[in-house]
Protein backbone atom coordinates (compact mmCIF):
# COMPACT_ATOMS: atom_id res chain seq x y z
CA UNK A 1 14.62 189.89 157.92
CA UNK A 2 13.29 192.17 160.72
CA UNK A 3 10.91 195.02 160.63
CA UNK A 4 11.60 197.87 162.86
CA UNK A 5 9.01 200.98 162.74
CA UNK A 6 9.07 200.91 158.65
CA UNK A 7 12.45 200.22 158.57
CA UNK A 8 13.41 196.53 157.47
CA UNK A 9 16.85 194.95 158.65
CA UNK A 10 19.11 191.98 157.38
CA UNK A 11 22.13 190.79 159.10
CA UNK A 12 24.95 190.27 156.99
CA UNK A 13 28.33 188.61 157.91
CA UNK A 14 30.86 191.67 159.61
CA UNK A 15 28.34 192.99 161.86
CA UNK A 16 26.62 195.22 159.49
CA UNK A 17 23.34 195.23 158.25
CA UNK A 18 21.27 195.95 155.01
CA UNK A 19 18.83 198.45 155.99
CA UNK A 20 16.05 199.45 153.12
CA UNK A 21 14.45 202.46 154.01
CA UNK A 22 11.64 204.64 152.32
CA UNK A 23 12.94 208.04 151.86
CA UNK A 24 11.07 211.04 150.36
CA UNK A 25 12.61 214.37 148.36
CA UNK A 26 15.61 212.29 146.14
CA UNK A 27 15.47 213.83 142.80
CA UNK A 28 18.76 213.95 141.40
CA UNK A 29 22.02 211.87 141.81
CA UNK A 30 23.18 215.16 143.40
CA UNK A 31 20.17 214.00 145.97
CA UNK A 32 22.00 210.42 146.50
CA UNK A 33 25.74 211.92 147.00
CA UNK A 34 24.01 214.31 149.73
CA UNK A 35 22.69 210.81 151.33
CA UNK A 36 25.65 208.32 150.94
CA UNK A 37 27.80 211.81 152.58
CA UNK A 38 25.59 211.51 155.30
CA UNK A 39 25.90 208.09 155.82
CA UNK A 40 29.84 207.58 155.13
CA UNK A 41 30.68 210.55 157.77
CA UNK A 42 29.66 207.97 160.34
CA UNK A 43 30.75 204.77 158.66
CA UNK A 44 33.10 205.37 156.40
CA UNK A 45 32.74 201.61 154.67
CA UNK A 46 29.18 201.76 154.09
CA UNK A 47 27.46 201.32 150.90
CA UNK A 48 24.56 202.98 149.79
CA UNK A 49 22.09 202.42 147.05
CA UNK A 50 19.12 204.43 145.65
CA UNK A 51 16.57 204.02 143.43
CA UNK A 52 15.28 207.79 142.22
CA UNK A 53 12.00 206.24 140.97
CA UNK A 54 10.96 203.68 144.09
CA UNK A 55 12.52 206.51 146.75
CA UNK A 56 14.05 203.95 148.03
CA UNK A 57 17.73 204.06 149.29
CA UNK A 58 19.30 200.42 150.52
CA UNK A 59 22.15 200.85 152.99
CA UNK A 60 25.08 198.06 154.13
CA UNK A 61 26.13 199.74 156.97
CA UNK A 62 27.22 199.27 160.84
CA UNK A 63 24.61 202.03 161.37
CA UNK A 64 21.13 201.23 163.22
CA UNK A 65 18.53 202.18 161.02
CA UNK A 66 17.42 204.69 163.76
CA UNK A 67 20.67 206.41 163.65
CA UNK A 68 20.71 205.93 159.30
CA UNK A 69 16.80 207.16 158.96
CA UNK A 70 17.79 210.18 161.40
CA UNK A 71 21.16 211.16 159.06
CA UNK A 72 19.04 210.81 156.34
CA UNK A 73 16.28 213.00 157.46
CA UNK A 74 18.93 215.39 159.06
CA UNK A 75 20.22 215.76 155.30
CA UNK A 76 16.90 216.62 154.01
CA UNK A 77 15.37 213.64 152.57
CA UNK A 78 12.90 212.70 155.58
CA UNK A 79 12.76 208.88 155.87
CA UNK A 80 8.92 207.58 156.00
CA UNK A 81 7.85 204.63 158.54
């Protein structure tokens, strides 16, 4: 696993990665749909997970998690380092 700025990486088999990032503001699963549509309008096969309680959200994805934290703040749930 690497850690990049608060953001931590694995490498999975395909070329995408599992990204866990901190991310502040989720309250609802109304919350989650507005993050995995912000994700899946630039990769379309990722998956997204969330945990309400932890704000946490846990991406596979093809994404950087520069370019994932920044969709994710851009959405309105600001992504903590």
């Amino acid at each position: 696993m690497t850690s990049l700025q608060g953001y931590y990486l694995t490498k999975i088999e395909g070329g995408s990665a599992m990204i866990s990032l901190k991310v502040s503001g989720m309250t609802c699963g109304g919350c989650i749909n507005a993050v995995t549509r912000a994700i899946q309008a630039q990769d379309p096969q990722a998956q997204v997970f969330a945990d309400l309680a932890a704000q946490t959200v846990e991406l596979e994805t093809s994404l950087s998690s520069e370019i994932a934290g920044q969709l994710i703040t851009d959405a309105g749930f600001p992504v903590s380092s």
